[in-house]
Each structure stands twice: as structure tokens, then as C-alpha cells.
PDB file of N, CA and C in Angstrom:
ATOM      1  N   UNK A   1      -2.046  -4.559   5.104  1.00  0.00           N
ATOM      2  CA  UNK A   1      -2.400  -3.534   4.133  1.00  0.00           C
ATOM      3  C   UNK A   1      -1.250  -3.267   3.159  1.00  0.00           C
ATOM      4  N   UNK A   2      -0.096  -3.735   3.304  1.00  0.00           N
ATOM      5  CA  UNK A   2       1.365  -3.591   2.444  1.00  0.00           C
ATOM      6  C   UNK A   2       0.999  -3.864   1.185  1.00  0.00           C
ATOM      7  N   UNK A   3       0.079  -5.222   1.530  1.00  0.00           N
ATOM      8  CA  UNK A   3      -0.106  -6.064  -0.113  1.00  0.00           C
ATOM      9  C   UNK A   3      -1.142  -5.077  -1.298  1.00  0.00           C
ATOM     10  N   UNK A   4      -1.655  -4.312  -0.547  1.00  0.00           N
ATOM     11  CA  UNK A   4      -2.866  -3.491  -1.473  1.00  0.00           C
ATOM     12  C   UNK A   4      -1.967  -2.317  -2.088  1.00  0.00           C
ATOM     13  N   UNK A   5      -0.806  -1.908  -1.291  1.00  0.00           N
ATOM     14  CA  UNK A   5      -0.181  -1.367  -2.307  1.00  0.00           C
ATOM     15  C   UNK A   5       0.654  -1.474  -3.861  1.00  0.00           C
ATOM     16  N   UNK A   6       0.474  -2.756  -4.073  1.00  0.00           N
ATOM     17  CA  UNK A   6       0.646  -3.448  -5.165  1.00  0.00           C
ATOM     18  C   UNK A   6      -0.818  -3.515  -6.456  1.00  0.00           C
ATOM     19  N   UNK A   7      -1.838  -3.272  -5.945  1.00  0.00           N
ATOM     20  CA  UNK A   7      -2.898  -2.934  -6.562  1.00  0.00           C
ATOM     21  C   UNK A   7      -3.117  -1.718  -7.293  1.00  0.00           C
ATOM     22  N   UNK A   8      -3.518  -1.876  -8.857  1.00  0.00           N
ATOM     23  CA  UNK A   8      -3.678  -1.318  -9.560  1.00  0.00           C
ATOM     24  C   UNK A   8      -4.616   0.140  -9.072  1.00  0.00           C
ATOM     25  N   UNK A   9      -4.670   1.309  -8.808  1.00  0.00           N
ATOM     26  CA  UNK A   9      -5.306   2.853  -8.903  1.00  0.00           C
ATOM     27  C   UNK A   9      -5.351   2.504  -7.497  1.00  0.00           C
ATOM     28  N   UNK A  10      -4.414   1.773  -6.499  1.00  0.00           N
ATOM     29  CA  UNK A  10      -5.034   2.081  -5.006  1.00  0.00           C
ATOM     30  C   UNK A  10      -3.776   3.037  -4.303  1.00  0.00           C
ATOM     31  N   UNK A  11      -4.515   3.636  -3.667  1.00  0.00           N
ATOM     32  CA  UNK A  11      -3.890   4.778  -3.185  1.00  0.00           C
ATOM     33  C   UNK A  11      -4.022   5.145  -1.477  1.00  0.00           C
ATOM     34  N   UNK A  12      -2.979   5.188  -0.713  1.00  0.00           N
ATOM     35  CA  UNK A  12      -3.578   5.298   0.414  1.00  0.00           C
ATOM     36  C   UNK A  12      -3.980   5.900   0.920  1.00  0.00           C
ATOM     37  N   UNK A  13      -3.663   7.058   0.785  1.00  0.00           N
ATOM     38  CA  UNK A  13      -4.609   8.223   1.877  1.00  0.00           C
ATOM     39  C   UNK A  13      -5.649   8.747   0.134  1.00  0.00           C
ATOM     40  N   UNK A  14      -6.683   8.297   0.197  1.00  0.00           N
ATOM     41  CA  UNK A  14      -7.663   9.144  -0.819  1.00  0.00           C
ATOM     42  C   UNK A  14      -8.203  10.241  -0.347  1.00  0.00           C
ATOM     43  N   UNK A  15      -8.046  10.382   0.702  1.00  0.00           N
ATOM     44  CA  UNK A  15      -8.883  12.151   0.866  1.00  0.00           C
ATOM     45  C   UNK A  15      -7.852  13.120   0.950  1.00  0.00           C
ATOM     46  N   UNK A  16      -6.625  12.824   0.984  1.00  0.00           N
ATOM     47  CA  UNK A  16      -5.437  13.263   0.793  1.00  0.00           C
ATOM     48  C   UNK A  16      -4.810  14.054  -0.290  1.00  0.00           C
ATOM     49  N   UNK A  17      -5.175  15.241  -0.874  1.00  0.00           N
ATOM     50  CA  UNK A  17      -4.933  15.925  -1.696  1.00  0.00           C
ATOM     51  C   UNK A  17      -3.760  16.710  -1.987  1.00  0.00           C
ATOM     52  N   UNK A  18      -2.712  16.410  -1.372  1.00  0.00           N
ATOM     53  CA  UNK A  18      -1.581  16.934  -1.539  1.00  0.00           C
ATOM     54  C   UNK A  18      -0.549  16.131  -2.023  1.00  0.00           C
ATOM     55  N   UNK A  19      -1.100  15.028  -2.482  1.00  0.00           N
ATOM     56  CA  UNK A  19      -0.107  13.601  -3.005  1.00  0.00           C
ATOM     57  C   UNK A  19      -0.616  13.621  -4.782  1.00  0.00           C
ATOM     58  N   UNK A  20      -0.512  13.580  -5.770  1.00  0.00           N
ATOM     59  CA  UNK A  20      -0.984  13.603  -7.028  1.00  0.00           C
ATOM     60  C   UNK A  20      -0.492  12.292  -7.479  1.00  0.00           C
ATOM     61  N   UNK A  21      -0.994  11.175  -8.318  1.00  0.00           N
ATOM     62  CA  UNK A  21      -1.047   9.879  -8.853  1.00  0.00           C
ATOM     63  C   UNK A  21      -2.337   9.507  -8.643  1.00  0.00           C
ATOM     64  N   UNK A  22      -2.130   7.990  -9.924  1.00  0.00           N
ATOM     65  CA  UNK A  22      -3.020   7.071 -10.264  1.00  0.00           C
ATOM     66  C   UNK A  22      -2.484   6.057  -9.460  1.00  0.00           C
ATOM     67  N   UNK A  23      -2.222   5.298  -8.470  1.00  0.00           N
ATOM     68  CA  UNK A  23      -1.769   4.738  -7.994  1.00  0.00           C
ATOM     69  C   UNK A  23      -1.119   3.389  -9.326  1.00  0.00           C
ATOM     70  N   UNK A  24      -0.993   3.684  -9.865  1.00  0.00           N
ATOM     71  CA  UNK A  24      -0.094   3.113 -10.457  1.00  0.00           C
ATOM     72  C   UNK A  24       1.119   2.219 -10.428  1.00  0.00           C
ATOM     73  N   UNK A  25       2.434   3.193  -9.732  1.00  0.00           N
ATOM     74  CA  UNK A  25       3.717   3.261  -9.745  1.00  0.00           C
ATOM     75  C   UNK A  25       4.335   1.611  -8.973  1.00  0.00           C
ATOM     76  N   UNK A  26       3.294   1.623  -7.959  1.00  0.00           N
ATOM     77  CA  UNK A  26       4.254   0.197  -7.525  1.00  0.00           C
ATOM     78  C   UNK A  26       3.345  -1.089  -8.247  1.00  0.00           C
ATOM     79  N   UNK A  27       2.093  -0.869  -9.033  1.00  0.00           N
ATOM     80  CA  UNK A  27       1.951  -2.081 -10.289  1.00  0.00           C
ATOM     81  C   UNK A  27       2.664  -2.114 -11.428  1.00  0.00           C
ATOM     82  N   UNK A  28       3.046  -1.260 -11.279  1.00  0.00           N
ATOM     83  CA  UNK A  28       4.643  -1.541 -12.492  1.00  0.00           C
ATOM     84  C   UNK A  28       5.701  -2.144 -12.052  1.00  0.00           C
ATOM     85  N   UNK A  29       6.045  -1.227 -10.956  1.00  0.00           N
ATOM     86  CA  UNK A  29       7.447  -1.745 -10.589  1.00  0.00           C
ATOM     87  C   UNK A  29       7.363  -3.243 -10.452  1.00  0.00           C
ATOM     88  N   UNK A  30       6.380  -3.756  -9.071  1.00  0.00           N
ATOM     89  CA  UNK A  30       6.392  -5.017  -9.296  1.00  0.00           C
ATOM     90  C   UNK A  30       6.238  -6.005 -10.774  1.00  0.00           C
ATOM     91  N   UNK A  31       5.311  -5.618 -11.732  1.00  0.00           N
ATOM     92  CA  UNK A  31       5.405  -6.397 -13.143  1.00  0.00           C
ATOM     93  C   UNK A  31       6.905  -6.329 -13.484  1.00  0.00           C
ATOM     94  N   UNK A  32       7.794  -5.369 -13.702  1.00  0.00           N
ATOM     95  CA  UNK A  32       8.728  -5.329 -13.966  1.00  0.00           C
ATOM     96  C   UNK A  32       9.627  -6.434 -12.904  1.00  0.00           C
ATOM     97  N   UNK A  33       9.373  -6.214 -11.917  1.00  0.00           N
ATOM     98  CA  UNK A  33      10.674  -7.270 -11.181  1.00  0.00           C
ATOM     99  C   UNK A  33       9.750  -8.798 -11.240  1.00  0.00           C
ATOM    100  N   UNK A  34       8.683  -8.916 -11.135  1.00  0.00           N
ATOM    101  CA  UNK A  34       8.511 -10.475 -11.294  1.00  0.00           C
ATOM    102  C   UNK A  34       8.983 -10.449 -13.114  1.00  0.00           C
ATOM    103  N   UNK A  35       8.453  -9.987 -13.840  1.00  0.00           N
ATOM    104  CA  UNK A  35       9.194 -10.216 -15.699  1.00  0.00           C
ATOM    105  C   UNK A  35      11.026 -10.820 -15.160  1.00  0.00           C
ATOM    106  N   UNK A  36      11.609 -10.125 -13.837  1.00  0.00           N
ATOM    107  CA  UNK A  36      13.172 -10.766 -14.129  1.00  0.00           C
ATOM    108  C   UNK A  36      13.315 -11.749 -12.979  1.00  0.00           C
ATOM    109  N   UNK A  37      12.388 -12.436 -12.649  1.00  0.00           N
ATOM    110  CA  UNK A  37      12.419 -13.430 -11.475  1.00  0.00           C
ATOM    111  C   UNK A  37      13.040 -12.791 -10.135  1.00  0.00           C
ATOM    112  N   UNK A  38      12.676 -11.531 -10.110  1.00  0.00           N
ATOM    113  CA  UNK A  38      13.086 -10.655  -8.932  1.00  0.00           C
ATOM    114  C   UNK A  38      11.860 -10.863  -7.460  1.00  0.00           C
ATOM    115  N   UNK A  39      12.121 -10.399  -6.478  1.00  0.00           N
ATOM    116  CA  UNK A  39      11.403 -10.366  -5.796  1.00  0.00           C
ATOM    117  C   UNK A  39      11.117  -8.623  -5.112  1.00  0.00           C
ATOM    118  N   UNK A  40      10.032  -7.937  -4.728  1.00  0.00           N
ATOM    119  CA  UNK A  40       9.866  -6.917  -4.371  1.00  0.00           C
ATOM    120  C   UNK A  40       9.016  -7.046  -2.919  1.00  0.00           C
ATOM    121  N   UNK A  41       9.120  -6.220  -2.001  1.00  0.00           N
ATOM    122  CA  UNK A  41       8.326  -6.057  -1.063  1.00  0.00           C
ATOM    123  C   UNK A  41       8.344  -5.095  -0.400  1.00  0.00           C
ATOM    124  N   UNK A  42       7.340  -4.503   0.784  1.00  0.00           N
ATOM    125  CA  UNK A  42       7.331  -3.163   1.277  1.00  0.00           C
ATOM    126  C   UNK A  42       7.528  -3.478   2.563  1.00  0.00           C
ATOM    127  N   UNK A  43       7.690  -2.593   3.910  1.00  0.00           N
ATOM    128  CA  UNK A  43       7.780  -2.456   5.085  1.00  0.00           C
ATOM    129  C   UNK A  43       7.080  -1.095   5.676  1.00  0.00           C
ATOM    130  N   UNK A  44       5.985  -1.327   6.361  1.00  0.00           N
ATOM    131  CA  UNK A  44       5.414  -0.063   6.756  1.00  0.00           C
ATOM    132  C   UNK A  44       6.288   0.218   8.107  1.00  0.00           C
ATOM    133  N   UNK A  45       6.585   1.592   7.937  1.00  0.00           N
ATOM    134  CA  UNK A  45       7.802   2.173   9.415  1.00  0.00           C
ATOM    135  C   UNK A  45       6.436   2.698  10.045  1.00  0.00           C
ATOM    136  N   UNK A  46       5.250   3.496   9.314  1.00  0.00           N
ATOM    137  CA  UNK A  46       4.563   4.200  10.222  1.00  0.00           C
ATOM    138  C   UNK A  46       3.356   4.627   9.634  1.00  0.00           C
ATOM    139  N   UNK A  47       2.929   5.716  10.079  1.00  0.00           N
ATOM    140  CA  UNK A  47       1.191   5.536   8.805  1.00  0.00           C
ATOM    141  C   UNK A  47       1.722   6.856   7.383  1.00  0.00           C
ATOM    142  N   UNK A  48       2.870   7.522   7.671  1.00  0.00           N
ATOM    143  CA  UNK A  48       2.653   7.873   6.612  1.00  0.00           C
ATOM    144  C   UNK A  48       4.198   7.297   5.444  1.00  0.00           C
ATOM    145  N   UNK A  49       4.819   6.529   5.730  1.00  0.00           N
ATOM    146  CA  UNK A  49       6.374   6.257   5.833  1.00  0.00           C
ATOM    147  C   UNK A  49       6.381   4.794   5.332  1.00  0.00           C
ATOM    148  N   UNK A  50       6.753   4.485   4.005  1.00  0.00           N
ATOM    149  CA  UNK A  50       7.039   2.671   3.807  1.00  0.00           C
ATOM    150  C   UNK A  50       8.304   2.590   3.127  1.00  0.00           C
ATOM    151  N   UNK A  51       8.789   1.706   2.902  1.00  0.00           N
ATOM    152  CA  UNK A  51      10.280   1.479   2.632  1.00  0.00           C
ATOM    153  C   UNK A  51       9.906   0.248   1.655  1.00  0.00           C
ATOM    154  N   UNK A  52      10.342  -0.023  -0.112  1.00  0.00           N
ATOM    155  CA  UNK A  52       9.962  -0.586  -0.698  1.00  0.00           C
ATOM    156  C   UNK A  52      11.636  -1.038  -1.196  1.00  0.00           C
ATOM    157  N   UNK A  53      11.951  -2.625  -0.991  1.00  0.00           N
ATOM    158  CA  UNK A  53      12.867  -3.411  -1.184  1.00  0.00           C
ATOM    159  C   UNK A  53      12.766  -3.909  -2.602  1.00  0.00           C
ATOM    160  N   UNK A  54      13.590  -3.614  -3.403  1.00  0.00           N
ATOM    161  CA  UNK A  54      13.706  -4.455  -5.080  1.00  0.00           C
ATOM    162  C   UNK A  54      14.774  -5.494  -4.782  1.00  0.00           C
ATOM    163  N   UNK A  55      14.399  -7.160  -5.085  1.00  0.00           N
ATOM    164  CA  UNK A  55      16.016  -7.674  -5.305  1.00  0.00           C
ATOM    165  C   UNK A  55      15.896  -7.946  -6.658  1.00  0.00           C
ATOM    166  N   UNK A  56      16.756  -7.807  -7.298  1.00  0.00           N
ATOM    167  CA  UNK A  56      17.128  -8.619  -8.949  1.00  0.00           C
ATOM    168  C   UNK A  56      18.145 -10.000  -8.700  1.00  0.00           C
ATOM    169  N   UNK A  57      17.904 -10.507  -8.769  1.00  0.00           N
ATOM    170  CA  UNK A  57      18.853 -11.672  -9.185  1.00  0.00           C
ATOM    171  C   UNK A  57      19.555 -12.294 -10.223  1.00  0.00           C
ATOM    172  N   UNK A  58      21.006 -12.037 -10.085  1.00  0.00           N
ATOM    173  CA  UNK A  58      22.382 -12.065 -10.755  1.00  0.00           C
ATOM    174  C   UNK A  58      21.720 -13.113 -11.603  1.00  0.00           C
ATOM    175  N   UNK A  59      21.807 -13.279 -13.008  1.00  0.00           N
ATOM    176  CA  UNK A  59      21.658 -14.395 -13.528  1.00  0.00           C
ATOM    177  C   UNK A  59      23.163 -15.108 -14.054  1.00  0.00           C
ATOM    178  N   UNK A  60      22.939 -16.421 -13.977  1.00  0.00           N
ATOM    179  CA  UNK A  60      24.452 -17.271 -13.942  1.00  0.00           C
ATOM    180  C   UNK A  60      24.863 -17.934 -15.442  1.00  0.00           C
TER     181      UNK A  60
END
């Protein structure tokens, strides 16, 4: 389920009304790091808890 957080308006808890967004925020971020040949990914710790890794890579 990590990967659907990369999907455009998806959101995880939808009956969840105390969180406000378009799920948006991590289809950007990722466009932005693949645009610099970066890599991004998430780690779920728990059901409400993820940890989202950016690398950029030094260009030479």
C-alpha cells in the first residue's frame, strides 16, 4: 500500500476528518525528485506513522 501513496488525490484514512489535503503532496514531491534523477521512497512504521526517504544525487 506504500506505492498508492504516490497517487494523485489518494489519501489514507478518508473517513478521517481531522487530517485536511488533496492528497497531493507526495505526487509532487516525487515529480520533483524523479525531474533530478533522484530516488524517493516510503517505509510504513505502523498504521498511522510512515517515514518518507528523498535521495538527490550529487551531480559530477
Amino acid at each position: 500500500e506504500a506505492d498508492r501513496l504516490f497517487e494523485r488525490f489518494y489519501r489514507h484514512h478518508k473517513s478521517n476528518n481531522q487530517h485536511s489535503g488533496t492528497g497531493l503532496g507526495l505526487a509532487i514531491v516525487q515529480a520533483i525528485v524523479n525531474a533530478h534523477n533522484g530516488k524517493v521512497s516510503i517505509t510504513i512504521k505502523d498504521e498511522y506513522y510512515f517515514q518518507v526517504n528523498v535521495q538527490l544525487l550529487k551531480e559530477s
